[in-house]
C-alpha atoms as a PDB file:
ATOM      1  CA  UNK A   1     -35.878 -49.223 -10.905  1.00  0.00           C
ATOM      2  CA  UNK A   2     -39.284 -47.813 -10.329  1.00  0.00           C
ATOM      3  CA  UNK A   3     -39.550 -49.973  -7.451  1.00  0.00           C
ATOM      4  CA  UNK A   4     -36.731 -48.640  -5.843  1.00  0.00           C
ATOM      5  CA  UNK A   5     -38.138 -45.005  -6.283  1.00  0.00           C
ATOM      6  CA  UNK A   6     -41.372 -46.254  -4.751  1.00  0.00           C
ATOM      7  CA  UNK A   7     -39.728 -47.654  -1.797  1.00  0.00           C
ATOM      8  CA  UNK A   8     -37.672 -44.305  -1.448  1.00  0.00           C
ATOM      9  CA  UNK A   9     -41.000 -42.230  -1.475  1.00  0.00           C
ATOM     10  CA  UNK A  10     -42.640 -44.596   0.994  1.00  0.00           C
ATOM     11  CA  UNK A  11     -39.417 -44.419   2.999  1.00  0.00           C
ATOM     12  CA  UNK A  12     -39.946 -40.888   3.100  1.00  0.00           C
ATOM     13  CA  UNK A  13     -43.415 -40.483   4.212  1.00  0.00           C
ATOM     14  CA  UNK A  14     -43.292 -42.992   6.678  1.00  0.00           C
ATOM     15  CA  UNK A  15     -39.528 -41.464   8.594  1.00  0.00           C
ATOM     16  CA  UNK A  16     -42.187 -38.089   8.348  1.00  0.00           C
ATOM     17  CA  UNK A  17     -44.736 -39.525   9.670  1.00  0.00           C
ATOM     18  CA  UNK A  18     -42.694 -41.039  12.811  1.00  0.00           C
ATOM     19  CA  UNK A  19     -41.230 -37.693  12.906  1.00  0.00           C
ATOM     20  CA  UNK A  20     -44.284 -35.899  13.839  1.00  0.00           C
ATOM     21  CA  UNK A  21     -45.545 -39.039  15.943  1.00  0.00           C
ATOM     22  CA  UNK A  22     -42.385 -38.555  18.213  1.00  0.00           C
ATOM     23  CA  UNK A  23     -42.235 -34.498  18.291  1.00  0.00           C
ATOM     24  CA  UNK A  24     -46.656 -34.755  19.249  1.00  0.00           C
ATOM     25  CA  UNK A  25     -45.259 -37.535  22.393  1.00  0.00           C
ATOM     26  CA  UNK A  26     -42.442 -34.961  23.234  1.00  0.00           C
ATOM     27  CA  UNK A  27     -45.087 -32.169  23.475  1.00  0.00           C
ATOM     28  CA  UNK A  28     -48.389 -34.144  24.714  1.00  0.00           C
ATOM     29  CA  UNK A  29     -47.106 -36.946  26.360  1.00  0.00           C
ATOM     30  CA  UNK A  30     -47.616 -40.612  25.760  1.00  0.00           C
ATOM     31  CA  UNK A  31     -51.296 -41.130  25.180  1.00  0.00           C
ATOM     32  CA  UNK A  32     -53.420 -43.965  23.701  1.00  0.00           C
ATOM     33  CA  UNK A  33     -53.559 -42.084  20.414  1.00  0.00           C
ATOM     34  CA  UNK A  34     -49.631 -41.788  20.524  1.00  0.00           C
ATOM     35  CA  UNK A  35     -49.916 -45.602  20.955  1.00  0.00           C
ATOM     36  CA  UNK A  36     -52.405 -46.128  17.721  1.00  0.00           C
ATOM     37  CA  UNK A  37     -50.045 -43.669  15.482  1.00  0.00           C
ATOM     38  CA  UNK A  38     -46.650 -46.074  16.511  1.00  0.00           C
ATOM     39  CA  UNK A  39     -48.265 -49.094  15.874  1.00  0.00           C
ATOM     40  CA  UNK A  40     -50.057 -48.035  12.447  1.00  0.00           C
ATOM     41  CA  UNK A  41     -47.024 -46.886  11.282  1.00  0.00           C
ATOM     42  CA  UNK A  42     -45.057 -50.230  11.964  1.00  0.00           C
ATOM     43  CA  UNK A  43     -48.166 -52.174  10.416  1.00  0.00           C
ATOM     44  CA  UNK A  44     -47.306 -49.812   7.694  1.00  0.00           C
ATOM     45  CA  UNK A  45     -43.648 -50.076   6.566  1.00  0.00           C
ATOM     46  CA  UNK A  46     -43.902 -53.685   7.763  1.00  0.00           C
ATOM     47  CA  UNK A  47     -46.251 -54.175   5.191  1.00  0.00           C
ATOM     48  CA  UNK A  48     -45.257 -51.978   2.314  1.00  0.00           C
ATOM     49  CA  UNK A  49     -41.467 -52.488   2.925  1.00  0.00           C
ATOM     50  CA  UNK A  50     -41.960 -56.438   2.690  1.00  0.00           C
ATOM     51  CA  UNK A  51     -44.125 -56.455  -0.750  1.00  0.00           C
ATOM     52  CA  UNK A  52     -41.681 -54.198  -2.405  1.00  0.00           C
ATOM     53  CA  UNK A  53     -38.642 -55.824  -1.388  1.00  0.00           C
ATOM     54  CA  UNK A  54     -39.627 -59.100  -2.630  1.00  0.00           C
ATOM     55  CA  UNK A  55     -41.410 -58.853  -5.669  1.00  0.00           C
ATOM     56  CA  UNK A  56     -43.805 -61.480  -6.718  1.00  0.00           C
ATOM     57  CA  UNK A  57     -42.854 -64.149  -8.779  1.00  0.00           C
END
Protein backbone atom coordinates (compact mmCIF):
# COMPACT_ATOMS: atom_id res chain seq x y z
CA UNK A 1 0.00 0.00 0.00
CA UNK A 2 2.59 2.52 0.95
CA UNK A 3 4.23 1.82 -2.19
CA UNK A 4 1.46 2.70 -4.15
CA UNK A 5 1.17 6.14 -2.29
CA UNK A 6 4.85 6.65 -3.01
CA UNK A 7 4.49 6.04 -6.60
CA UNK A 8 1.35 8.44 -6.62
CA UNK A 9 3.49 11.28 -4.96
CA UNK A 10 6.37 10.68 -7.35
CA UNK A 11 3.78 10.58 -10.13
CA UNK A 12 2.84 13.86 -9.06
CA UNK A 13 5.99 15.73 -8.86
CA UNK A 14 7.35 14.44 -11.84
CA UNK A 15 3.71 15.32 -14.33
CA UNK A 16 4.68 18.99 -12.32
CA UNK A 17 7.79 19.05 -13.12
CA UNK A 18 7.15 18.29 -17.04
CA UNK A 19 4.50 20.77 -16.64
CA UNK A 20 6.69 23.65 -16.02
CA UNK A 21 9.47 22.12 -18.41
CA UNK A 22 6.86 22.41 -21.33
CA UNK A 23 5.10 25.92 -20.30
CA UNK A 24 9.34 27.45 -19.85
CA UNK A 25 9.79 25.79 -23.92
CA UNK A 26 6.38 27.46 -24.84
CA UNK A 27 7.67 30.81 -23.44
CA UNK A 28 11.65 30.61 -24.09
CA UNK A 29 11.94 28.39 -26.77
CA UNK A 30 13.77 25.14 -27.11
CA UNK A 31 17.17 25.62 -25.57
CA UNK A 32 19.95 23.27 -24.37
CA UNK A 33 18.71 23.69 -20.81
CA UNK A 34 15.09 22.76 -22.06
CA UNK A 35 16.97 19.69 -23.44
CA UNK A 36 18.82 18.79 -19.88
CA UNK A 37 15.29 19.33 -17.89
CA UNK A 38 13.42 16.56 -20.57
CA UNK A 39 15.97 14.20 -20.34
CA UNK A 40 16.51 14.39 -16.37
CA UNK A 41 13.12 13.99 -15.95
CA UNK A 42 12.84 10.72 -18.13
CA UNK A 43 16.12 9.42 -16.30
CA UNK A 44 13.90 10.16 -13.43
CA UNK A 45 10.52 8.35 -13.63
CA UNK A 46 12.43 5.75 -15.66
CA UNK A 47 14.26 5.09 -12.73
CA UNK A 48 11.95 5.59 -9.81
CA UNK A 49 8.87 4.18 -11.70
CA UNK A 50 10.87 0.82 -12.45
CA UNK A 51 12.18 0.17 -8.66
CA UNK A 52 8.78 0.74 -7.29
CA UNK A 53 6.90 -1.25 -9.62
CA UNK A 54 8.88 -4.26 -9.12
CA UNK A 55 9.82 -4.64 -5.73
CA UNK A 56 12.83 -6.57 -4.77
CA UNK A 57 12.68 -9.97 -3.96
Amino acid sequence: MRRIFVLGAVLVFIAGFAFLTVVAVIEQGFTVASFLSILILAMLAIGIVGALRNPPR
